[in-house]
Protein backbone atom coordinates (compact mmCIF):
# COMPACT_ATOMS: atom_id res chain seq x y z
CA UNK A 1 88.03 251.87 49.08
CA UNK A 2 87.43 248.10 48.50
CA UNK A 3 88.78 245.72 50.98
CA UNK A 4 92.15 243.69 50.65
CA UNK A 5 91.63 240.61 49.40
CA UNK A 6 92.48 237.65 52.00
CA UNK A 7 95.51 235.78 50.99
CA UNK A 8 93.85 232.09 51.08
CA UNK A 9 93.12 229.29 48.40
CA UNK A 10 90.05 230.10 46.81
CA UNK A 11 87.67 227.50 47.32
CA UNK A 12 86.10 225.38 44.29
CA UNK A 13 83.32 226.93 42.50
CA UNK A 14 81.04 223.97 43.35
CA UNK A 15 81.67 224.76 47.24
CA UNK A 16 79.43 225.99 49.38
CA UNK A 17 81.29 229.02 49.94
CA UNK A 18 81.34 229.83 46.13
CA UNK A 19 77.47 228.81 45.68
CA UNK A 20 76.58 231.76 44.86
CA UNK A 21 79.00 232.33 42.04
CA UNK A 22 78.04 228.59 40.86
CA UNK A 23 74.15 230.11 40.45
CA UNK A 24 75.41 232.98 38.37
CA UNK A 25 77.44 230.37 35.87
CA UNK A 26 74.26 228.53 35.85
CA UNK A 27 72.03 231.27 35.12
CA UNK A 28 74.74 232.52 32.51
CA UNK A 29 74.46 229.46 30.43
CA UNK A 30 70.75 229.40 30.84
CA UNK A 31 70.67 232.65 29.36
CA UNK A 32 72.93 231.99 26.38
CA UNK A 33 71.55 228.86 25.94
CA UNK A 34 67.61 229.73 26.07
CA UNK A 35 68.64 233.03 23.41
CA UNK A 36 70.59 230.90 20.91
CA UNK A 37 67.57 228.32 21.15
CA UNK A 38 65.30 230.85 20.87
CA UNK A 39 67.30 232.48 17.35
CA UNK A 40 67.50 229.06 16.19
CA UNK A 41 63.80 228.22 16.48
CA UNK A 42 62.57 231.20 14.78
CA UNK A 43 64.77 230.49 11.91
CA UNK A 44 64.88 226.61 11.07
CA UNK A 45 61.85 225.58 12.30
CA UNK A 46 58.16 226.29 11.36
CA UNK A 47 57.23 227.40 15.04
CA UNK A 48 59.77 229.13 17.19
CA UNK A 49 59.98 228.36 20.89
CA UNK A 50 57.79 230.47 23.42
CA UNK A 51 59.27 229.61 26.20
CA UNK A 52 63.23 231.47 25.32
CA UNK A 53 62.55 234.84 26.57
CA UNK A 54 60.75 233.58 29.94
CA UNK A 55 64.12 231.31 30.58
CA UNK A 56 66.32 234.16 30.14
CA UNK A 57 64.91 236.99 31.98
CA UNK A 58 64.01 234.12 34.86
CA UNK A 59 67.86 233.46 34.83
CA UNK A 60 69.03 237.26 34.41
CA UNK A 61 67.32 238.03 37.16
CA UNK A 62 69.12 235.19 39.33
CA UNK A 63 72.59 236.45 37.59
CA UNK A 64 71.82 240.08 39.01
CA UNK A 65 70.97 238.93 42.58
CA UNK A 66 73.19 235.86 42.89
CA UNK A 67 76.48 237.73 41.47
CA UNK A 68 75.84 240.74 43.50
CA UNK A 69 76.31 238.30 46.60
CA UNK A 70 79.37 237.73 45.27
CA UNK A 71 80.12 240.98 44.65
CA UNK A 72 79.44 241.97 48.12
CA UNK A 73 81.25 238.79 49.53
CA UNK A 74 84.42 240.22 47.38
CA UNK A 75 83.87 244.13 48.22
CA UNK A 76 83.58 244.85 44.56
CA UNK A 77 80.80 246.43 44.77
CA UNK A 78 81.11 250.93 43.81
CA UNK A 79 82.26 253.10 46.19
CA UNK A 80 83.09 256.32 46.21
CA UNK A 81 84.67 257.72 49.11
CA UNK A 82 86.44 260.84 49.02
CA UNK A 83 84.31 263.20 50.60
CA UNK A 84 84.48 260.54 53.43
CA UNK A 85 88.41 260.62 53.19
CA UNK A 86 88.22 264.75 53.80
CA UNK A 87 86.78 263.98 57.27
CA UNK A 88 88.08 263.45 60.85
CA UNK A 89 88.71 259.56 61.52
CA UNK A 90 85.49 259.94 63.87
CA UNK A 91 83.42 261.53 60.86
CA UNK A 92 84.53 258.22 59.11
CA UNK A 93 83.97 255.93 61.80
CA UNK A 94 80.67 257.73 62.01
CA UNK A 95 79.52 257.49 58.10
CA UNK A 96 81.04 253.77 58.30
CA UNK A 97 78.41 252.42 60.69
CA UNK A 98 75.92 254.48 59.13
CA UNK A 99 76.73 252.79 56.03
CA UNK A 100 76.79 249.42 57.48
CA UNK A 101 73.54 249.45 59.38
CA UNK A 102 72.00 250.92 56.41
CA UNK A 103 72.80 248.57 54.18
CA UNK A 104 72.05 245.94 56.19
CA UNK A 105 68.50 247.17 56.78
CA UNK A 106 68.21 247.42 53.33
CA UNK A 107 69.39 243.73 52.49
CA UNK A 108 67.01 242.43 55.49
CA UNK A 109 64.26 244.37 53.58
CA UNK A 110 64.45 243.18 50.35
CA UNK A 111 64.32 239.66 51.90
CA UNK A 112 61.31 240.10 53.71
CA UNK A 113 59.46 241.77 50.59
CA UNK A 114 60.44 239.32 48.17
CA UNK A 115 59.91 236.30 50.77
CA UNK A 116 56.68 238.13 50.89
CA UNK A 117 56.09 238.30 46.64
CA UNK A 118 56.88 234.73 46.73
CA UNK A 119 54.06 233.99 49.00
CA UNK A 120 51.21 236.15 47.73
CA UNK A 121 52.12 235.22 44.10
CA UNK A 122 52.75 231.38 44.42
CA UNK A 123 49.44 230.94 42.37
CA UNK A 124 50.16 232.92 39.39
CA UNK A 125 51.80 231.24 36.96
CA UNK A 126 54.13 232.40 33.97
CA UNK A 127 52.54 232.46 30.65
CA UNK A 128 55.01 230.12 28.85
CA UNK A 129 56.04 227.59 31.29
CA UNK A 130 53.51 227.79 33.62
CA UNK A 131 55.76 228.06 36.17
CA UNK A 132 54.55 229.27 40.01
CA UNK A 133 56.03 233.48 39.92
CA UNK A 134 56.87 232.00 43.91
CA UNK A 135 59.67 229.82 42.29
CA UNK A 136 61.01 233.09 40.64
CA UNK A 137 60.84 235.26 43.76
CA UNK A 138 62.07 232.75 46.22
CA UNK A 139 65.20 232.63 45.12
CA UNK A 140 65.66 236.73 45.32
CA UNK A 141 64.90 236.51 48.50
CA UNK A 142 67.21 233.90 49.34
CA UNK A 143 69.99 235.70 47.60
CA UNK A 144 68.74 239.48 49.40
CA UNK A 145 69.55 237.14 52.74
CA UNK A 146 72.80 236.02 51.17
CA UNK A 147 73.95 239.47 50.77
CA UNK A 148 73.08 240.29 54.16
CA UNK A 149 74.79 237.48 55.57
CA UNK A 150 77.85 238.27 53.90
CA UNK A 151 77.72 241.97 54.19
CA UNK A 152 77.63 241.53 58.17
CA UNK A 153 80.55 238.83 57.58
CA UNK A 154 82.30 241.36 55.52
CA UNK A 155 81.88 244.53 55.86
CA UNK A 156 82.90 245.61 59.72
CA UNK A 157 83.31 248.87 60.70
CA UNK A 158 85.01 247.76 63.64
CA UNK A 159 88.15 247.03 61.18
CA UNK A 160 90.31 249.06 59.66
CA UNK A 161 90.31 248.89 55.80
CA UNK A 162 92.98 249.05 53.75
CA UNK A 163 93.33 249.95 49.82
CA UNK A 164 93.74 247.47 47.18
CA UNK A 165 96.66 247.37 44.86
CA UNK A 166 96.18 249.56 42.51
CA UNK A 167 97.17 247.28 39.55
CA UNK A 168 94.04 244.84 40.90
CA UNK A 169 90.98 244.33 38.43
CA UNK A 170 88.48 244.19 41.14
């Protein structure tokens, strides 16, 4: 079951709020961009650009992490719940604080470990751009917090959920 969506305005996509879908445009374009570049390069010009592929798997990786905190801010994420549904309302109550305190574990660890890459590898640098690998891993880790935050904003147990319409895309 995925939660109702809240009948309010959305906020703009340059709002704090939305920041995290803003990142994921971002690292979209940088992606599309940094591949046509790269195609272009190797084809009209006598040396192609090095530097296309390390741009677009820095910026898929930031599109993975920063849209599934949006994902998890909109309760799109997969879920599938029917063995749940088969069980007493306490078996659900049960398996949905299990859930959320897993989850939320997990979220808190993958912030500390990539906080923790970011540190121990802030003096290796990428082959192309020469970029610090702790400016790649920060920003998992910031997005690994982001989901937690908005998983424990979220995603309450304590609340009843209720279906989605089932003509909804998300």
């Amino acid at each position: 079951m995925a939660l109702q969506p809240e009948s309010r305005k959305q906020a703009s996509l340059l709002s704090l709020e939305r920041a995290d879908e803003a990142v994921g445009v971002v690292a979209l374009l940088a992606i599309v961009g940094s591949i046509l570049w790269g195609v272009v390069s190797r084809y009209v010009f006598p040396q192609p650009a090095a530097w296309t592929y390390e741009v677009a798997v820095i910026a898929f990786a930031y599109l993975v992490f920063f849209g599934a905190v949006a994902g998890v801010r909109l309760g799109t994420h997969a879920a599938i719940e029917g063995l749940v549904a088969a069980l007493p309302a306490g078996g659900q109550k049960a398996i949905a604080w299990f859930n959320y305190l897993l989850l939320a574990a997990f979220f808190f660890a993958m912030a500390l470990l990539f906080a923790w890459q970011a540190w121990t590898a802030r003096n290796v640098h990428t082959i192309a751009l020469d970029l610090s690998r702790g400016l790649i891993y920060a920003p998992l880790a910031i997005a690994s917090l982001g989901m937690l935050a908005q998983h424990l904003a979220v995603m309450r147990p304590w609340v009843p959920r209720t279906l989605q319409h089932a003509d909804s895309l998300i």
